[in-house]
N, C-alpha and C. Protein backbone atom coordinates (compact mmCIF):
# COMPACT_ATOMS: atom_id res chain seq x y z
N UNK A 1 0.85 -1.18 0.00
CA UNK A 1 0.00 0.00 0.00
C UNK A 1 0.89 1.23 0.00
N UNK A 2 0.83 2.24 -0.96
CA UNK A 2 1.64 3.28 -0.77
C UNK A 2 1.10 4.41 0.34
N UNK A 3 1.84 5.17 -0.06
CA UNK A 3 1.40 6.16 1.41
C UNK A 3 0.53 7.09 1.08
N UNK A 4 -0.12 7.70 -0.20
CA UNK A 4 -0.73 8.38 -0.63
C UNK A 4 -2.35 7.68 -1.04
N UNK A 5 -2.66 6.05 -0.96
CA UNK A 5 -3.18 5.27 -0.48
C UNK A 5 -3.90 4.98 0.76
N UNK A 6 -3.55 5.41 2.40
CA UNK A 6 -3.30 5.35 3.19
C UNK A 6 -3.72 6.52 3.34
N UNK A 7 -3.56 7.77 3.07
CA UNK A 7 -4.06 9.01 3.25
C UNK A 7 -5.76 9.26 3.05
N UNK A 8 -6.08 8.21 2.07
CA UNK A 8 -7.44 8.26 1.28
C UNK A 8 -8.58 7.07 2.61
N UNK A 9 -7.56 6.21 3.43
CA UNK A 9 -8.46 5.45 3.65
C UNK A 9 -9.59 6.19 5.06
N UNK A 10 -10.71 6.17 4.74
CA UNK A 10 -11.93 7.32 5.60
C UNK A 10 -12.49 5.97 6.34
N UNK A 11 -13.17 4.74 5.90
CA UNK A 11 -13.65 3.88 6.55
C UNK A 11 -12.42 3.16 7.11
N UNK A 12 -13.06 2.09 8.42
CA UNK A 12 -12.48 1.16 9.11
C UNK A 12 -12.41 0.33 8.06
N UNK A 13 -13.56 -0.52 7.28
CA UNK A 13 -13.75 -1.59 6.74
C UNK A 13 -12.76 -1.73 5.34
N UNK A 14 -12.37 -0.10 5.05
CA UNK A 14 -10.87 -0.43 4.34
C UNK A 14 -9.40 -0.32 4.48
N UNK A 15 -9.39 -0.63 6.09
CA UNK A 15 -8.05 -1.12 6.43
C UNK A 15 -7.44 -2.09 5.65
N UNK A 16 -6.64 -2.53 5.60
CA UNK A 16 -5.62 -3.37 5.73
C UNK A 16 -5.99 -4.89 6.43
N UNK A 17 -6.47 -5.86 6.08
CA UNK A 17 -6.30 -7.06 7.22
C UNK A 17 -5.21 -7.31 7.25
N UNK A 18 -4.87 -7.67 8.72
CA UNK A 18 -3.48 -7.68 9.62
C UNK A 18 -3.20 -9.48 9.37
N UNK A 19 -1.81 -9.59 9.13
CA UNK A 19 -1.19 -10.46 9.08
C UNK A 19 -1.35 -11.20 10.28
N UNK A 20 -2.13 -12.60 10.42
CA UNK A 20 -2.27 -13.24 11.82
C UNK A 20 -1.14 -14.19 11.91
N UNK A 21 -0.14 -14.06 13.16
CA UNK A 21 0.71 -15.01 13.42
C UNK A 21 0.06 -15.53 15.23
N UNK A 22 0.08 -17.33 14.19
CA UNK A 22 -0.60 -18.01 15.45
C UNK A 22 0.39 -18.55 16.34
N UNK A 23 0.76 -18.59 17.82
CA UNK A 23 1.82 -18.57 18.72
C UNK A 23 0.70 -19.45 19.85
N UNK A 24 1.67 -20.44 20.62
CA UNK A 24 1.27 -20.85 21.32
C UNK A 24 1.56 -21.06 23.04
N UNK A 25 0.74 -20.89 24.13
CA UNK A 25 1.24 -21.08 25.30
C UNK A 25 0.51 -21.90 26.03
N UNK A 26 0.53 -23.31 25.30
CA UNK A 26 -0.78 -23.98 26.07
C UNK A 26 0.18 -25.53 26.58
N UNK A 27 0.00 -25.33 27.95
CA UNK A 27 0.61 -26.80 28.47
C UNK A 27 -0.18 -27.30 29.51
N UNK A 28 0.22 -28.77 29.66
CA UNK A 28 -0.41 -29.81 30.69
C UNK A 28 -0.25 -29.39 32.02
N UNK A 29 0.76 -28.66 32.54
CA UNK A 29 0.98 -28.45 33.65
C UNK A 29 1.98 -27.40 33.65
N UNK A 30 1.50 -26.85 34.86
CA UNK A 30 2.36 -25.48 35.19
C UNK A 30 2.84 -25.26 36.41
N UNK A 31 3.69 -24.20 36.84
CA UNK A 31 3.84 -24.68 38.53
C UNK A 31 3.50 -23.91 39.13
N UNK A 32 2.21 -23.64 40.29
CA UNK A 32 1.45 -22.73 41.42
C UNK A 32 2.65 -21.32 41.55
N UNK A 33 2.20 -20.11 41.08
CA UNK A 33 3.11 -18.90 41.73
C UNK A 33 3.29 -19.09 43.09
N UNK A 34 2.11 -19.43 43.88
CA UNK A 34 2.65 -19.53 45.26
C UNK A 34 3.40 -20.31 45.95
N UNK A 35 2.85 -21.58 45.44
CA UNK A 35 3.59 -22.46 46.00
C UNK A 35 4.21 -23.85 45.46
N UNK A 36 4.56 -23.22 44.03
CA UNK A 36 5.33 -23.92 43.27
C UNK A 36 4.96 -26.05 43.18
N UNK A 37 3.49 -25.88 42.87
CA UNK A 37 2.83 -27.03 43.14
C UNK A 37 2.51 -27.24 41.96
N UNK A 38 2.58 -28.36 41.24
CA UNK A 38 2.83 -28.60 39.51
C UNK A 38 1.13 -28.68 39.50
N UNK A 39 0.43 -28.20 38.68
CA UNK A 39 -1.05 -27.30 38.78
C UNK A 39 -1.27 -28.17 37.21
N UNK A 40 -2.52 -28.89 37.33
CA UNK A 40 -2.83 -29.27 36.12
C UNK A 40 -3.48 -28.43 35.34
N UNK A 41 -3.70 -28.40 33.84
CA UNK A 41 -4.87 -27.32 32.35
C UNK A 41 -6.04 -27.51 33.11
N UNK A 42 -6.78 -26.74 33.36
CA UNK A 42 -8.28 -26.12 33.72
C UNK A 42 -8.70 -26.15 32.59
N UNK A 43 -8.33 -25.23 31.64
CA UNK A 43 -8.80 -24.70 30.34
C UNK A 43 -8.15 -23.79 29.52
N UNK A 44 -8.59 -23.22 28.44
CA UNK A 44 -7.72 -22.78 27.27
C UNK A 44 -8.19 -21.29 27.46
N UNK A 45 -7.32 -20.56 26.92
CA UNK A 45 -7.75 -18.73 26.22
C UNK A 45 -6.91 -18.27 25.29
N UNK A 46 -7.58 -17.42 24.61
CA UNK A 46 -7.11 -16.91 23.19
C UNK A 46 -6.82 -15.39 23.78
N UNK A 47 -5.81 -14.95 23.35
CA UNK A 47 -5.32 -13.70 23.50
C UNK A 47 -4.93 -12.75 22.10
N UNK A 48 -5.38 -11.89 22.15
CA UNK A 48 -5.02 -11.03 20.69
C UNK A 48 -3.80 -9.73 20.97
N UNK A 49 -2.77 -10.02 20.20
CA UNK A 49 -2.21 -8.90 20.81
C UNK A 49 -1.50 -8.18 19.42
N UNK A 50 -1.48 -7.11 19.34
CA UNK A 50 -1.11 -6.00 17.93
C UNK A 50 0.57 -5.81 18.22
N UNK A 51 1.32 -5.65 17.30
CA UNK A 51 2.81 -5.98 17.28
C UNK A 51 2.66 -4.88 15.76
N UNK A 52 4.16 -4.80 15.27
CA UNK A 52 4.81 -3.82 14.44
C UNK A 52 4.47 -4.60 12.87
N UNK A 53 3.53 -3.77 12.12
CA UNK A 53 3.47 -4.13 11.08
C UNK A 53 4.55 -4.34 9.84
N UNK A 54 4.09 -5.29 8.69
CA UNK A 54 4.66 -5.17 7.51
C UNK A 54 4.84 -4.56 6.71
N UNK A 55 5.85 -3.59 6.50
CA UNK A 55 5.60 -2.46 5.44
C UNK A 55 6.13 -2.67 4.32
N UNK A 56 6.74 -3.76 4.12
CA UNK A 56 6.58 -4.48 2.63
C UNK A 56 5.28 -4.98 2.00
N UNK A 57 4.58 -5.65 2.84
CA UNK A 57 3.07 -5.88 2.32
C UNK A 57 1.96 -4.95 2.76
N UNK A 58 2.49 -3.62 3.14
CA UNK A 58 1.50 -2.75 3.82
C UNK A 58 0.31 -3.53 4.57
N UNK A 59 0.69 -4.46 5.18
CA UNK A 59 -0.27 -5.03 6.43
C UNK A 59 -0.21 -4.85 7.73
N UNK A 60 -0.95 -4.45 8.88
CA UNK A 60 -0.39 -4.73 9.92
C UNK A 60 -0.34 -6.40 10.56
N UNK A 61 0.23 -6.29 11.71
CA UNK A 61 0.73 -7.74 12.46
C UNK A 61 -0.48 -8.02 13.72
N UNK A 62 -1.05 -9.06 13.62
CA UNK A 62 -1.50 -8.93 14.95
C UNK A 62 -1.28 -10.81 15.18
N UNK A 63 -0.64 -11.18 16.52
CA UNK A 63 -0.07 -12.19 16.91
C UNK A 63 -1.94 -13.07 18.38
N UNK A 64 -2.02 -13.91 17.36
CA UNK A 64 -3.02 -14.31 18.59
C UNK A 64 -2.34 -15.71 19.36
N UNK A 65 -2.55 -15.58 20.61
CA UNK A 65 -1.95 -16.74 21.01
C UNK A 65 -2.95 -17.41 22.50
N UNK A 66 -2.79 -18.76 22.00
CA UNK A 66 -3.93 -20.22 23.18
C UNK A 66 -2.84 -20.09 24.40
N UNK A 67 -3.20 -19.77 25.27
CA UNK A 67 -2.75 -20.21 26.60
C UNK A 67 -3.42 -21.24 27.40
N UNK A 68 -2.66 -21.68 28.00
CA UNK A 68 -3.63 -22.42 29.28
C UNK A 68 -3.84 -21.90 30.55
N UNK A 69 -4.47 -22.23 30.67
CA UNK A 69 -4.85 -21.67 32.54
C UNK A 69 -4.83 -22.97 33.40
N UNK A 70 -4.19 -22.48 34.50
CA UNK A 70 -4.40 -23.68 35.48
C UNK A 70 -5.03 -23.33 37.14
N UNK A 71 -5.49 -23.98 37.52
CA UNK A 71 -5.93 -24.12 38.81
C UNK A 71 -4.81 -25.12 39.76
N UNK A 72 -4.70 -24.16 40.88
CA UNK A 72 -3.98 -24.86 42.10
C UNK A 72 -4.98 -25.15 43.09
N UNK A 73 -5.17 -26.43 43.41
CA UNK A 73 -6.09 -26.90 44.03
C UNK A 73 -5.83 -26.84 45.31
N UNK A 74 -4.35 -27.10 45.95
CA UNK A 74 -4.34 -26.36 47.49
C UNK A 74 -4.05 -25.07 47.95
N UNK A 75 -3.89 -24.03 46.74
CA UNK A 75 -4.13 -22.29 47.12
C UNK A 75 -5.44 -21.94 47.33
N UNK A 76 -6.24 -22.52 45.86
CA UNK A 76 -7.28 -22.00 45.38
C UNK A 76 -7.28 -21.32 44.47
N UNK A 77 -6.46 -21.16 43.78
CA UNK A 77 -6.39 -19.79 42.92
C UNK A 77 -6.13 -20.13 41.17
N UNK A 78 -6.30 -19.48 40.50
CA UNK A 78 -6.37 -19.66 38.92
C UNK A 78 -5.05 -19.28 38.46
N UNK A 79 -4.38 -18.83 37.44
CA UNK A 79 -3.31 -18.20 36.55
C UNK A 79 -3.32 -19.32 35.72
N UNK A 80 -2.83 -17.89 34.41
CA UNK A 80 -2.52 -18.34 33.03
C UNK A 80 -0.66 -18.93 33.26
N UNK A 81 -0.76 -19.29 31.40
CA UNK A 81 0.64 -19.80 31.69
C UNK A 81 1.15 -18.13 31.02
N UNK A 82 2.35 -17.88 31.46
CA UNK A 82 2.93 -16.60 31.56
C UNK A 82 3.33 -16.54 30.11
N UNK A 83 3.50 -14.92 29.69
CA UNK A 83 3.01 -14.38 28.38
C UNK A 83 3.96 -13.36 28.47
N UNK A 84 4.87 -12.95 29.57
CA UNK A 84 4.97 -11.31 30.01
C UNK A 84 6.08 -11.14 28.86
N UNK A 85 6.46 -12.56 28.27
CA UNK A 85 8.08 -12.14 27.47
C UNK A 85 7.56 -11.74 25.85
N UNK A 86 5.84 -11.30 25.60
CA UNK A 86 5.17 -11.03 24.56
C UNK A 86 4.53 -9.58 24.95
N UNK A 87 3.99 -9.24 26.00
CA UNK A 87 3.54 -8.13 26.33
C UNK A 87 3.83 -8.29 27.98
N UNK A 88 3.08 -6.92 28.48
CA UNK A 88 2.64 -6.65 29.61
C UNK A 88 1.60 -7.37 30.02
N UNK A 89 1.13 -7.30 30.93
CA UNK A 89 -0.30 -8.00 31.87
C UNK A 89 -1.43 -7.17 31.51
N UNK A 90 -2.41 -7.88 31.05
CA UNK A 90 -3.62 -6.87 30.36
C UNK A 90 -3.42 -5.59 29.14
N UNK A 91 -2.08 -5.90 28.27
CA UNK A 91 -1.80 -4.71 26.78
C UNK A 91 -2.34 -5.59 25.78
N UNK A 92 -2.68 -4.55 24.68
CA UNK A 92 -3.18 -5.33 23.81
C UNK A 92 -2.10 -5.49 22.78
N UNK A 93 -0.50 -4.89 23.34
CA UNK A 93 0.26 -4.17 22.71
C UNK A 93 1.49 -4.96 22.93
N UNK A 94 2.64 -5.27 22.03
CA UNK A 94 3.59 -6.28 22.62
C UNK A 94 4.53 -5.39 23.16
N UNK A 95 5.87 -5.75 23.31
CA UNK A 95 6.89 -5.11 24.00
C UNK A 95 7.71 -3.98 23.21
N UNK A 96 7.80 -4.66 21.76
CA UNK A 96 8.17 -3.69 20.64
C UNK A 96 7.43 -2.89 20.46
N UNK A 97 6.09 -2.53 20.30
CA UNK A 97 4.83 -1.36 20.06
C UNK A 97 5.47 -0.68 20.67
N UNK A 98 5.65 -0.88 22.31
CA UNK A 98 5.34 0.08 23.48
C UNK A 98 7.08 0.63 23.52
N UNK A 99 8.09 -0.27 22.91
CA UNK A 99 9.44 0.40 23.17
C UNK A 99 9.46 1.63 21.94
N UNK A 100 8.74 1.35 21.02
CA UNK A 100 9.04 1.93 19.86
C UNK A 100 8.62 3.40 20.16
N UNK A 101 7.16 3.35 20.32
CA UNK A 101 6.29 4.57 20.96
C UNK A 101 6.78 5.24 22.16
N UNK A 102 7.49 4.52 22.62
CA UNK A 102 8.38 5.83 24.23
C UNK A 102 9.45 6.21 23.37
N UNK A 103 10.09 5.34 22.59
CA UNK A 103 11.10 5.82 21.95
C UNK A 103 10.95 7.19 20.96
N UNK A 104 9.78 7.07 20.24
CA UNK A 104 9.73 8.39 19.18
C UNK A 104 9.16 9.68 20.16
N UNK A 105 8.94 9.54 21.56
CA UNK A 105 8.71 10.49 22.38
C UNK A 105 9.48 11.11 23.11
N UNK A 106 10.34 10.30 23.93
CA UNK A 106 11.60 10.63 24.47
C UNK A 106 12.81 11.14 24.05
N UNK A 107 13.41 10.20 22.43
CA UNK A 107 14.46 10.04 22.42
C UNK A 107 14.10 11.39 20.82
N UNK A 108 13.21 11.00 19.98
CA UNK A 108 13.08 12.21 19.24
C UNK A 108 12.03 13.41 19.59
N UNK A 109 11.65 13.17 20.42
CA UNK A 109 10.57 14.21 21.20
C UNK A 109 9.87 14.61 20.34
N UNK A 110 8.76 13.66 20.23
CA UNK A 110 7.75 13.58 19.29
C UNK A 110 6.11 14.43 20.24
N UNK A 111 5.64 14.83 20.15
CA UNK A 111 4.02 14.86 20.57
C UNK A 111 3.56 13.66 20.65
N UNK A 112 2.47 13.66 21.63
CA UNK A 112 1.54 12.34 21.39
C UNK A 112 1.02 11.96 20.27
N UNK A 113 -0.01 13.02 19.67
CA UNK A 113 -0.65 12.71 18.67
C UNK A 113 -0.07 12.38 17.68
N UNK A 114 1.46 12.85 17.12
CA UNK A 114 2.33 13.07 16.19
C UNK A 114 3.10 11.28 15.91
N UNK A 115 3.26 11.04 17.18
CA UNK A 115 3.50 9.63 17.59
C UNK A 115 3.03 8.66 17.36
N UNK A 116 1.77 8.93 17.49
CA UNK A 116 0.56 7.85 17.28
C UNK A 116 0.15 7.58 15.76
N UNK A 117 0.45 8.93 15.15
CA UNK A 117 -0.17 8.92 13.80
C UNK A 117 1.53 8.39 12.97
N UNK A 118 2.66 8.70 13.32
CA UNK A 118 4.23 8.27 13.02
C UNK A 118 4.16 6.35 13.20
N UNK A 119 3.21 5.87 14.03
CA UNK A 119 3.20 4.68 14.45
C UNK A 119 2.50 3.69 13.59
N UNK A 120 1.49 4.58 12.96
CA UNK A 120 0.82 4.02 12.01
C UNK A 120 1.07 4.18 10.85
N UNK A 121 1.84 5.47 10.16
CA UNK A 121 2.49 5.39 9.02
C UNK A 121 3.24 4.87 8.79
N UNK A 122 4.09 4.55 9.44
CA UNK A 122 5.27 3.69 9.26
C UNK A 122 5.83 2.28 9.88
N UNK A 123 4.69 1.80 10.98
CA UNK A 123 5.10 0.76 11.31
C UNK A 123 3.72 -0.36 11.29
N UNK A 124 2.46 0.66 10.99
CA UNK A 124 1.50 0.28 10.46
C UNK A 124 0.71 -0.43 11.40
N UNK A 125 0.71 0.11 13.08
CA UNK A 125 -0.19 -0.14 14.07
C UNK A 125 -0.88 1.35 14.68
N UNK A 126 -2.01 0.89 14.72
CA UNK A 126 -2.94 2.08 15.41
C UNK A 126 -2.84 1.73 17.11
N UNK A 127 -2.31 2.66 17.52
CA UNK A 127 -2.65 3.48 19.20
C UNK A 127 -3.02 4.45 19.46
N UNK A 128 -4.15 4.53 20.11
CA UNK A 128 -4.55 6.08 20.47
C UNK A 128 -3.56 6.60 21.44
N UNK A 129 -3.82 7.98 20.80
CA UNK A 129 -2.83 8.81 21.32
C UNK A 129 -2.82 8.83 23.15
N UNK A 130 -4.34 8.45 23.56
CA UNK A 130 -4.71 8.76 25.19
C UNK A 130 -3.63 7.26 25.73
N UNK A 131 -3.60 6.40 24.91
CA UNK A 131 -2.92 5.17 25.01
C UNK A 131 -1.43 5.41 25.22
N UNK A 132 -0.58 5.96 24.27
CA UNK A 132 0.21 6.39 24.32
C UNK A 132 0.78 7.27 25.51
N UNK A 133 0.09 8.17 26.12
CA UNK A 133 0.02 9.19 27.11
C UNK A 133 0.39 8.31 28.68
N UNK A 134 -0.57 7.28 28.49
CA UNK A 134 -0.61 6.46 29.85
C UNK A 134 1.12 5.70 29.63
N UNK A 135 1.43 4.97 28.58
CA UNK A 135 3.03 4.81 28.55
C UNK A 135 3.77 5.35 29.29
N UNK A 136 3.61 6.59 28.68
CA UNK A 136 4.54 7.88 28.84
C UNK A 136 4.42 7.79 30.63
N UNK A 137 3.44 8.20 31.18
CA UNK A 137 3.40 8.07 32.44
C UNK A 137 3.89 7.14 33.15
N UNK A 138 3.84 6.41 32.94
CA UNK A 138 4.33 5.01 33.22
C UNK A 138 5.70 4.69 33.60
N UNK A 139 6.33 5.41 32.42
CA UNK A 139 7.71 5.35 32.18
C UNK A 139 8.32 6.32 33.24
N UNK A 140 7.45 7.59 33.16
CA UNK A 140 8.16 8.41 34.01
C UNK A 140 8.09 8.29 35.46
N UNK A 141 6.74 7.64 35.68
CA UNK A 141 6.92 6.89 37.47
C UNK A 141 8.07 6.27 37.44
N UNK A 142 8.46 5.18 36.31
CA UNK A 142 9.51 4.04 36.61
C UNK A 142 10.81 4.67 36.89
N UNK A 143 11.35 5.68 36.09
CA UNK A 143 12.31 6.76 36.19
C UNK A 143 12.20 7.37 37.44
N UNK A 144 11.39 7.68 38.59
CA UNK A 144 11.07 8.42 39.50
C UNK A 144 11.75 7.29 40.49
N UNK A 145 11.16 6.42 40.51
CA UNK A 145 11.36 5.12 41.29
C UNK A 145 12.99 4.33 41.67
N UNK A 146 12.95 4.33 40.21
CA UNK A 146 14.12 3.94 40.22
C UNK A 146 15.52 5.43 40.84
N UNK A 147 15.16 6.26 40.87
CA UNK A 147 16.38 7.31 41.16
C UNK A 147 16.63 7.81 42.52
C-alpha cells in the first residue's frame, strides 16, 4: 500500500487485514506462583495482541496466542501460563509497540498525537494517542522510582 493510499483510507472496513501469526502457550501443567505445586490445564484462552506491522506488504501484524490456565487446588487460585516475554499484563500491545512509541517520544521528542499517527504510518499499528500518554506516564513513574 503506498502512502498516498493510506491518506485516502476514511472507513475502518478499508483497512488493511493484519497479518495473523498463530503462537502458542498452552501446556499440561504449570507450577502454582505460590507455591510452586505442579497445577494441572483447567482450560484454554485466546489472546489477541497488535505488534509492528509489515511495510513491505503494507499489512499490519496482529499475533493471537492459546494459553492455558491452570488451577492450584491447594491455594485456590487460577493463573494463566505466563506471556509477560510477549507483552505486559492486560496490553493489547507487545513489548516492541510500546518500546518503539516511548522511543519516538523521548528520544526524538515527538508529541503524542504526532507519535501515534508516526506509528501508524510507518510501522503500520494504530494506538490512540490517550494510550500512548498512559506509557509515557508510566515510564516516568519508573524513572522516578528507580532514582
Amino acid at each position: 500500500m503506498q502512502e498516498n493510499e493510506q491518506a485516502q483510507i476514511i472507513k475502518p472496513e478499508d483497512l488493511p487485514r493484519p497479518i495473523l501469526e498463530h503462537r502458542s502457550r498452552n501446556y499440561r501443567r504449570r507450577k502454582c506462583p505460590l507455591c510452586n505445586k505442579g497445577c494441572y490445564r483447567d482450560s484454554k484462552g485466546r489472546r489477541l495482541l497488535h505488534d509492528l506491522g509489515d511495510t513491505r506488504d503494507g499489512r499490519p501484524r496482529d499475533i493471537e496466542i492459546i494459553y492455558s490456565k491452570h488451577r492450584c487446588e491447594k491455594d485456590k487460585i487460577y493463573f494463566n501460563a505466563n506471556m509477560t516475554d510477549l507483552a505486559p499484563p492486560g496490553s493489547c500491545y507487545t513489548h516492541k509497540v510500546i518500546s518503539v512509541a516511548l522511543r519516538l517520544i523521548f528520544e526524538d521528542g515527538l508529541p503524542l498525537r504526532t507519535a501515534s499517527w508516526h506509528l501508524w504510518r510507518d510501522h503500520l499499528v494504530y494506538i490512540p494517542f490517550a494510550t500512548v500518554q498512559n506509557w509515557v506516564e508510566g515510564a516516568g513513574k519508573k524513572k522516578h522510582k528507580n532514582s
